[in-house]
Protein backbone atom coordinates (compact mmCIF):
# COMPACT_ATOMS: atom_id res chain seq x y z
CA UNK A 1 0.00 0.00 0.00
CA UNK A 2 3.24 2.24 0.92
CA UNK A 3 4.38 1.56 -2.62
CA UNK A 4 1.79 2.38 -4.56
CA UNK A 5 0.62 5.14 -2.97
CA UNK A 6 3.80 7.00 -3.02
CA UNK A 7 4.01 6.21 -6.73
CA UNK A 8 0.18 7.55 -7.00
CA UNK A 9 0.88 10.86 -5.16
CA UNK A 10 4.20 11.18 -7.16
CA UNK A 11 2.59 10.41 -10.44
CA UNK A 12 -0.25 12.97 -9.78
CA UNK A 13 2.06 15.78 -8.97
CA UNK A 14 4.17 15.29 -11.98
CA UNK A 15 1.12 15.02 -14.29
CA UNK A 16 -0.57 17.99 -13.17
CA UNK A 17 3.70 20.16 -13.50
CA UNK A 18 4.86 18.85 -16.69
CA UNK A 19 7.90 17.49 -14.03
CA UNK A 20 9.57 14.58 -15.49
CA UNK A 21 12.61 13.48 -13.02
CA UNK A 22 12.26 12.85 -9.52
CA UNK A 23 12.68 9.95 -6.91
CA UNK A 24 11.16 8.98 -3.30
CA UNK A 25 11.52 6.81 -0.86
CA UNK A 26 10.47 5.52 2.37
CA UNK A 27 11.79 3.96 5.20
CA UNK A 28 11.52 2.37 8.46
CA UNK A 29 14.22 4.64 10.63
CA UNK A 30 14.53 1.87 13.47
CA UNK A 31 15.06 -1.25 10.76
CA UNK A 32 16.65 0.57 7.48
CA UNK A 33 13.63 -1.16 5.45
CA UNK A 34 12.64 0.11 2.42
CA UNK A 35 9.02 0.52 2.63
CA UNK A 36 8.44 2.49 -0.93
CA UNK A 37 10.80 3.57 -3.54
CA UNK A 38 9.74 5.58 -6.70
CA UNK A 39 12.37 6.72 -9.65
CA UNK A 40 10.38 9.05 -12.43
CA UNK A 41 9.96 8.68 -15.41
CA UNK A 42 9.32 4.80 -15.04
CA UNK A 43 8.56 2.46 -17.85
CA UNK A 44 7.21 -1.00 -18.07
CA UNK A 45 9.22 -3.46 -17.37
CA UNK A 46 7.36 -5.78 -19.71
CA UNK A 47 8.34 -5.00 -22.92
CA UNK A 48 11.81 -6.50 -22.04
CA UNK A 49 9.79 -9.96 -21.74
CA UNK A 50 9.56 -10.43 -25.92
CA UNK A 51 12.14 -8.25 -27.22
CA UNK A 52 11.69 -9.81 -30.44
CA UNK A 53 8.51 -8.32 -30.81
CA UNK A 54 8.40 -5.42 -33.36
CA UNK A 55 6.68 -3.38 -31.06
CA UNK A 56 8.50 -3.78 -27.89
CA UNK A 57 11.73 -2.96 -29.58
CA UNK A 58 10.76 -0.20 -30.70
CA UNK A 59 9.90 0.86 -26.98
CA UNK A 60 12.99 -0.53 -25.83
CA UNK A 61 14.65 1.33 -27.87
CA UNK A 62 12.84 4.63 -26.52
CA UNK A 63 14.06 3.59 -23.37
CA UNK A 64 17.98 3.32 -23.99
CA UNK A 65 18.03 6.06 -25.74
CA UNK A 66 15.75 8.68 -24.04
CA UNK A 67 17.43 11.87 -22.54
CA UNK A 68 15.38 11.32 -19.07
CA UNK A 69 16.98 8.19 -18.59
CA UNK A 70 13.92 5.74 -17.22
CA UNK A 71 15.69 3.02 -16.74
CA UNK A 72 18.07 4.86 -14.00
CA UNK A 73 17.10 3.91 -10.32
CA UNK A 74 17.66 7.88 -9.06
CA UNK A 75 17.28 6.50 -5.37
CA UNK A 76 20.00 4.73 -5.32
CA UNK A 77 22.40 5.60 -8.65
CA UNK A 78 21.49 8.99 -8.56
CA UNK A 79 23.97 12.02 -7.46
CA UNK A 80 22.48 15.36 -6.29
CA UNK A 81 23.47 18.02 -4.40
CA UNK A 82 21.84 17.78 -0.95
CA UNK A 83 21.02 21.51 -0.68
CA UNK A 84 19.71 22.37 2.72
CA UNK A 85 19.16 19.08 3.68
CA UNK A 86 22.94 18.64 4.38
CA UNK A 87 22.54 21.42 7.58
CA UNK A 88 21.56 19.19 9.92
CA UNK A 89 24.61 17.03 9.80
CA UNK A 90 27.01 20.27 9.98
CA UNK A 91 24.36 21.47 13.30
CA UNK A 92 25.70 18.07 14.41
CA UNK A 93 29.13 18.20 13.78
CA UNK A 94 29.17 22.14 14.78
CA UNK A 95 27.95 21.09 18.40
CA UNK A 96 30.39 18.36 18.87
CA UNK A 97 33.17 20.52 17.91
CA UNK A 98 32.34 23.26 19.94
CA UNK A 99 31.92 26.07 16.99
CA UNK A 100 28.54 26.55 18.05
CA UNK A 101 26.51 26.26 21.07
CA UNK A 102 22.49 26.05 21.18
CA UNK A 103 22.67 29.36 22.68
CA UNK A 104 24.85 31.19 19.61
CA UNK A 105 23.51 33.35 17.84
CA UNK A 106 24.70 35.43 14.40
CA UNK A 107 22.64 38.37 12.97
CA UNK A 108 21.97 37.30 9.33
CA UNK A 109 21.26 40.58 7.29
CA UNK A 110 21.17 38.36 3.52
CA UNK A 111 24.43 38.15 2.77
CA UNK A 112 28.70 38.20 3.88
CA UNK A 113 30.77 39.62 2.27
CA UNK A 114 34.42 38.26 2.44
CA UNK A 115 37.65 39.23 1.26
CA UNK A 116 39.55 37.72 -1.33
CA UNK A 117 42.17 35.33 -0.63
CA UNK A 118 44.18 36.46 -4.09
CA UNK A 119 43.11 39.59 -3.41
CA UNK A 120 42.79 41.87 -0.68
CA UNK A 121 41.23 44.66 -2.94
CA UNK A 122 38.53 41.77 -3.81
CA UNK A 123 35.42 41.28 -2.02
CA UNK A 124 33.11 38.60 -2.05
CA UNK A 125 29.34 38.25 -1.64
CA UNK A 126 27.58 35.07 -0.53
CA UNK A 127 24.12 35.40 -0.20
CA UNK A 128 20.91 34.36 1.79
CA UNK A 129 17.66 33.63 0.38
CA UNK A 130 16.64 36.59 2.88
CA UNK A 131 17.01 38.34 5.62
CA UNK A 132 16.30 36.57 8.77
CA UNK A 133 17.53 38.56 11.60
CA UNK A 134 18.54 37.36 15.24
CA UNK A 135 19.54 33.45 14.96
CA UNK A 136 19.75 30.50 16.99
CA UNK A 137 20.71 26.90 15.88
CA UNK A 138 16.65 25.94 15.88
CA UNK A 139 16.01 28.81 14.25
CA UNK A 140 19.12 27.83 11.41
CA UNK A 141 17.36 24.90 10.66
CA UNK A 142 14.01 25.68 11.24
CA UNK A 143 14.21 28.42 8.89
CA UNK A 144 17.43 27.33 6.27
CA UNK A 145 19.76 30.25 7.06
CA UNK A 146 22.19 30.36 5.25
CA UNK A 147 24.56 32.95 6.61
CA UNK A 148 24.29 31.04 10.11
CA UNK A 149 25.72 27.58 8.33
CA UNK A 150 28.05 30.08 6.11
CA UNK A 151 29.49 30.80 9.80
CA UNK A 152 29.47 27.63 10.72
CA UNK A 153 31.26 25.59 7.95
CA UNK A 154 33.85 28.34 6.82
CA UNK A 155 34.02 30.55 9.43
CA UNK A 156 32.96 34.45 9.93
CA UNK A 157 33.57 37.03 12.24
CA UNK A 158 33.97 35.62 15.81
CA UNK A 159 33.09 31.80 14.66
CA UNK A 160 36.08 29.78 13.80
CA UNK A 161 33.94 27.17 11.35
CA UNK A 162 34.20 23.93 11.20
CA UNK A 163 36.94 23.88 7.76
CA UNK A 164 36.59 21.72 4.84
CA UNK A 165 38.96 18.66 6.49
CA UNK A 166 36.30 18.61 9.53
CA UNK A 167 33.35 19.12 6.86
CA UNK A 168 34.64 16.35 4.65
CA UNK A 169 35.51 13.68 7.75
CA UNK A 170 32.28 14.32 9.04
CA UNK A 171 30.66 13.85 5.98
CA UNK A 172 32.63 10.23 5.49
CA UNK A 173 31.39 9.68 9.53
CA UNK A 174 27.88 8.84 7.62
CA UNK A 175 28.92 7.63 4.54
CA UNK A 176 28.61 10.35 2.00
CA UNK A 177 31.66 8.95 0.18
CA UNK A 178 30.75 5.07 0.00
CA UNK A 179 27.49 3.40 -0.94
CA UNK A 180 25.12 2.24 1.88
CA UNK A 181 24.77 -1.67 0.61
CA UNK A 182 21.20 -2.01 -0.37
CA UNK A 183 20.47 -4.75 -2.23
CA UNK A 184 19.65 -3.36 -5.29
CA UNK A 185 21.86 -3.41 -8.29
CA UNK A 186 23.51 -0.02 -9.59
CA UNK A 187 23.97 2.01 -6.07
CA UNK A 188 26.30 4.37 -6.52
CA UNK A 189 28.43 6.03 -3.32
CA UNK A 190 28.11 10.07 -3.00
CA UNK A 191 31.06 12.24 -3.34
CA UNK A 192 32.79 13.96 -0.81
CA UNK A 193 35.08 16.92 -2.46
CA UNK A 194 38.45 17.73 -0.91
CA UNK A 195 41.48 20.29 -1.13
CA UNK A 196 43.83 17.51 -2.97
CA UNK A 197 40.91 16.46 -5.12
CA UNK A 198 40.57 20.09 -6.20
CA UNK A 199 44.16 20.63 -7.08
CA UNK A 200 44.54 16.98 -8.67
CA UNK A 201 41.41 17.28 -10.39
CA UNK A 202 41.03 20.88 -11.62
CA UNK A 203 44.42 22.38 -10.75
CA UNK A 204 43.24 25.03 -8.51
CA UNK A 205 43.61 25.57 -4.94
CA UNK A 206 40.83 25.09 -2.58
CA UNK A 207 39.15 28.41 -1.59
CA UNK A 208 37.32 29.88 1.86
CA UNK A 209 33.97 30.34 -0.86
CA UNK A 210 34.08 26.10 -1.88
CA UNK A 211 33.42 25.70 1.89
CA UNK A 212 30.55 27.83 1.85
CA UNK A 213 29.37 26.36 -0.97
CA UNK A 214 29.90 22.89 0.80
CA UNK A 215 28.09 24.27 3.89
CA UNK A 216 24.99 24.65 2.57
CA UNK A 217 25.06 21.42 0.39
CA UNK A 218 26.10 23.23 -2.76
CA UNK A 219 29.36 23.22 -4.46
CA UNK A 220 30.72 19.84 -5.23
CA UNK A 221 29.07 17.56 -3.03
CA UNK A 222 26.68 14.82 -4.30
CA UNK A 223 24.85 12.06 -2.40
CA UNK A 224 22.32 9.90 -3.47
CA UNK A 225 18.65 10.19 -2.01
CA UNK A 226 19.14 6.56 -0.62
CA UNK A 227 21.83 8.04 1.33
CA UNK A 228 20.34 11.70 2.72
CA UNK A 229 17.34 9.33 4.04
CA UNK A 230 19.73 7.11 5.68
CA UNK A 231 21.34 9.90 7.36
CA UNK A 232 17.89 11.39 8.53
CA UNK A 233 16.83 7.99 9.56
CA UNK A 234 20.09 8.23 12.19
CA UNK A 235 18.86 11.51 13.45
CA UNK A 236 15.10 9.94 13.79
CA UNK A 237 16.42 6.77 15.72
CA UNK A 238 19.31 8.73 17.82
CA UNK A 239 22.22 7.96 16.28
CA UNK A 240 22.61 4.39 14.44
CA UNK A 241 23.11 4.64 10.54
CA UNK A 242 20.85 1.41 9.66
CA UNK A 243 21.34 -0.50 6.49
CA UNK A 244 18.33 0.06 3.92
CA UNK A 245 17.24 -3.32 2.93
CA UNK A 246 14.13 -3.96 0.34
CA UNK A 247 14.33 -8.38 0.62
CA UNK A 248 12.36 -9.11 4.02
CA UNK A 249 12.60 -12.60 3.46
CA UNK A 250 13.34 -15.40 0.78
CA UNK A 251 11.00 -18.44 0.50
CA UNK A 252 11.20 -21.39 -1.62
CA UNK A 253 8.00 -23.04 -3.71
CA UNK A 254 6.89 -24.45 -1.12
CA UNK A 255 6.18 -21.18 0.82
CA UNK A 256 8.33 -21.79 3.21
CA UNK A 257 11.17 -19.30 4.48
CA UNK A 258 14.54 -19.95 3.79
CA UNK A 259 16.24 -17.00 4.40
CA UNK A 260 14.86 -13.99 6.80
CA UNK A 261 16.93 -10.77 6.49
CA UNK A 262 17.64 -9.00 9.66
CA UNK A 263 18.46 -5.29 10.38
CA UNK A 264 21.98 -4.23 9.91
CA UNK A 265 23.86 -1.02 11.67
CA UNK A 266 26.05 0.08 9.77
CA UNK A 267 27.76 2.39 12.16
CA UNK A 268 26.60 4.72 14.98
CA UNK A 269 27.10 8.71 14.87
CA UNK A 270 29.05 10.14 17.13
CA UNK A 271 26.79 12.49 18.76
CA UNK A 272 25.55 12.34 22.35
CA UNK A 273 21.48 12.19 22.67
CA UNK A 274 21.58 15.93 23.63
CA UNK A 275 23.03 16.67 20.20
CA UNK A 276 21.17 14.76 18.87
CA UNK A 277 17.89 15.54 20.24
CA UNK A 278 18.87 19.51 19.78
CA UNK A 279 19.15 19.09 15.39
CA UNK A 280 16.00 16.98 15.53
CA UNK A 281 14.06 20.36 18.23
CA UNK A 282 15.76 22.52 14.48
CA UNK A 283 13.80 19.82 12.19
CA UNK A 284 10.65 20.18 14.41
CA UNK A 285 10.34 23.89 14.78
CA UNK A 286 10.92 23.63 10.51
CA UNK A 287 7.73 22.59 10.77
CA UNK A 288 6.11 24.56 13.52
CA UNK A 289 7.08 28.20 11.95
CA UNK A 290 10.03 27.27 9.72
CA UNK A 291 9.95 26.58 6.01
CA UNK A 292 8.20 23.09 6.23
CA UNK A 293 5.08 24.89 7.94
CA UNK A 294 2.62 23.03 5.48
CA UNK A 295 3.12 19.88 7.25
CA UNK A 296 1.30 21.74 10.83
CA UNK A 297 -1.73 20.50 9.28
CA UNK A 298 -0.85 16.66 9.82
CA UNK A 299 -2.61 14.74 12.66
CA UNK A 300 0.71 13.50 13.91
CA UNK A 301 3.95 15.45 14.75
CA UNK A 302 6.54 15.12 12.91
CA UNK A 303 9.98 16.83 11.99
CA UNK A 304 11.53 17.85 8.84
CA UNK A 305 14.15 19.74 6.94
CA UNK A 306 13.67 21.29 3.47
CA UNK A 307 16.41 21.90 0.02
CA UNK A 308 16.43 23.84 -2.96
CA UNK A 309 19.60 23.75 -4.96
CA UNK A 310 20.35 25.90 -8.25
CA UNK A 311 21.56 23.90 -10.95
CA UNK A 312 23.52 25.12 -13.54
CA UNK A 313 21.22 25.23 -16.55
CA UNK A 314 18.44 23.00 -15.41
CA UNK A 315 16.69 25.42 -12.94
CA UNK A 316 16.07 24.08 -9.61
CA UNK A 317 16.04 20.65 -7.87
CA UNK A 318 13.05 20.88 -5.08
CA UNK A 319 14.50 18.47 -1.83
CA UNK A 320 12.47 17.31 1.31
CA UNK A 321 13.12 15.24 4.27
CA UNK A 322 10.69 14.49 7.23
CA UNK A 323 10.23 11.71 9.97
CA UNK A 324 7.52 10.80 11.88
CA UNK A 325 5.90 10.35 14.47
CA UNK A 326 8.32 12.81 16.27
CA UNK A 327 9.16 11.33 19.67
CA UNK A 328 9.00 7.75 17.96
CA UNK A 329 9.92 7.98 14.47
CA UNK A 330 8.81 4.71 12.50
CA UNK A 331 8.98 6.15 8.73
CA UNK A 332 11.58 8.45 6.74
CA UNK A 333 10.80 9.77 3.53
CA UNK A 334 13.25 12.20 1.23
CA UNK A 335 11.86 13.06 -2.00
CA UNK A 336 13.29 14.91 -5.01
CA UNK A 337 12.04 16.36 -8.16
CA UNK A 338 14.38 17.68 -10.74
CA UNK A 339 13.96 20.86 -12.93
CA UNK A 340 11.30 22.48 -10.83
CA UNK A 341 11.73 26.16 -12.05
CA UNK A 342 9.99 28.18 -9.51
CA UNK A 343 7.59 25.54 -7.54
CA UNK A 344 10.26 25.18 -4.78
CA UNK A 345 7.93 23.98 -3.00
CA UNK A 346 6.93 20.53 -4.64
CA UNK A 347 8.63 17.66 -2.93
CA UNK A 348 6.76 19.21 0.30
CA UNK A 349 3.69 18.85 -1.16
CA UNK A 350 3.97 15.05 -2.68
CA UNK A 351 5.43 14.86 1.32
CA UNK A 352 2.34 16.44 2.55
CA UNK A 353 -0.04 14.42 0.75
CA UNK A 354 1.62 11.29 1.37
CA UNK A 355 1.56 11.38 4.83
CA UNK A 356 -2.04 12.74 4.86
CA UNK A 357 -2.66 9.43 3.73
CA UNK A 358 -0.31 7.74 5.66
CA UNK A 359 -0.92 9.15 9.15
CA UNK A 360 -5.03 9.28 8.17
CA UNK A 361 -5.96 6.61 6.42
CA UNK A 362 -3.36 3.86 5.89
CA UNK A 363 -3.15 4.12 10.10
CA UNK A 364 -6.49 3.68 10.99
């Protein structure tokens, strides 16, 4: 029922766009088990049953060769950049390190403006999506400043910032750079950018502006949606990075099982419960008065953190994130939709209507 209504909802926003890329899926935080997972466009997997038949190679043809590549699985083979959906894991990573406390606050006015490193006659503007004012860490989250994770990640003013070596070990702490093992064929692993990468790779040196790129999930860095709802799911849980796993269990003609598959953790975070339960207060209040506030609506509480990332010549990738119940999280859903021009606001909608159903009538 998970399955296909996550496909309907999906199917039903992207009809009524003209959106044609995207991906979901669902899991179970405490287990890692895939409980829905949509790619768009799909196809039919039947015509591959008589590819001798005029007509089904002529479709399977369509399919190899189309430009919105159907037959890729963008759960788990797809690379994106994160967006805003990365800033909880740097909220993390910021506490432990002691950059930022719950208590710091930064006035973001819309932008920084920093001075060039070549340069010193050279100044530099990174902006905000607005101006937010006074900000907390909730408040960060809740409401996707940027100039507070700016801060945080590369440093400004009075905050040291975490640095691109801490960025890109703490990204490796939950896997960004490897793939998570689900058994599906054709995972790829995210990518975790680095100063040697950047000189080996594009024979430049690695700038102050690539980790503010970095810190708000821009830049170089790619994961796969697989992976950002793995991460989330260790937030939901408090703190174990579980396995995603779609087999439950293997039985033979008989009906009888001959294999059950059991839960794997793949590693724990390193983040005391107080961390921990600090990021996931952010993800709540995102939904309280932040920018997931079309989610108050739901009959159960739950937490969330949205993403929008600019890419070059393809407009805008709309991200979500959200688990739920909030004080005992037993699903995890990350969608994406690709090319979204100005509905930012998309994959919070499919979200939203999914777990109308979900926490309505699917739980009843």
């Amino acid at each position: 029922d998970i399955q296909k209504h996550l496909y309907q909802v999906l199917n039903s926003v992207f009809n009524s766009t003209g959106v044609k890329r995207g991906a979901a899926v669902v899991q179970d935080p405490k287990t890692g088990a895939v409980l829905g997972l949509v790619s768009m466009p799909t196809f039919d997997n039947n015509v591959f049953e008589n590819s001798s038949d005029i007509g089904n190679s002529s479709k399977i043809f369509q399919l190899l060769n189309s430009k919105e590549k159907p037959l890729l699985n963008r759960v788990t083979g797809g690379r994106y950049s994160p967006g805003s959906t990365i800033k909880p894991l740097f909220a993390l990573a910021g506490l432990k390190e002691g950059i930022i406390t719950p208590a710091t606050t930064i006035y973001a006015n819309g932008s920084i403006k920093v001075q060039s490193e070549v340069d010193p006659d050279v100044f530099y503007t990174f902006k905000d999506w607005r101006v937010h004012g006074l900000t907390d860490l909730k408040k960060a989250i809740a409401d996707s400043v940027d100039v507070y994770f700016y801060a945080l990640g590369g440093g400004y003013g009075d905050i040291r910032g975490l640095g691109i070596y801490k960025i890109s070990n703490y990204l490796r702490v939950f896997g960004a750079d490897k793939p998570t093992g689900i058994d599906l064929p054709g995972e790829l692993p995210g990518f975790v950018p680095s100063k040697n990468w950047k000189k080996e790779t594009k024979g430049e040196s690695w700038y102050v502006g690539d980790t503010y790129n970095i810190s708000i999930g821009q830049g170089d860095l790619d994961i796969t949606p697989i992976l950002l709802d793995t991460y989330i799911g260790s937030i939901a849980n408090g703190g174990r990075l579980m396995k995603p796993f779609v087999v439950k269990e293997v039985r033979d003609s008989a009906g009888n099982i001959v294999e059950q598959i059991s839960p794997q953790i793949l590693g724990e975070i390193p983040f005391d419960q107080q961390t921990i339960n600090m990021v996931r207060q952010g993800m709540r209040q995102a939904v309280l008065s932040g920018t997931a506030s079309l989610l108050q609506d739901l009959p159960t509480p739950v937490a969330a953190k949205t993403g929008t990332v600019q890419v070059v010549g393809r407009g805008l990738n709309s991200l979500f994130t959200v688990f739920g119940p909030y004080d005992n999280p037993e699903i995890v859903i990350t969608i994406l939709i690709e090319n979204v021009n100005q509905s930012q606001g998309l994959a919070i909608k499919v979200a939203n209507e999914f777990l109308m159903w979900y926490f309505g009538e699917f739980k009843k």
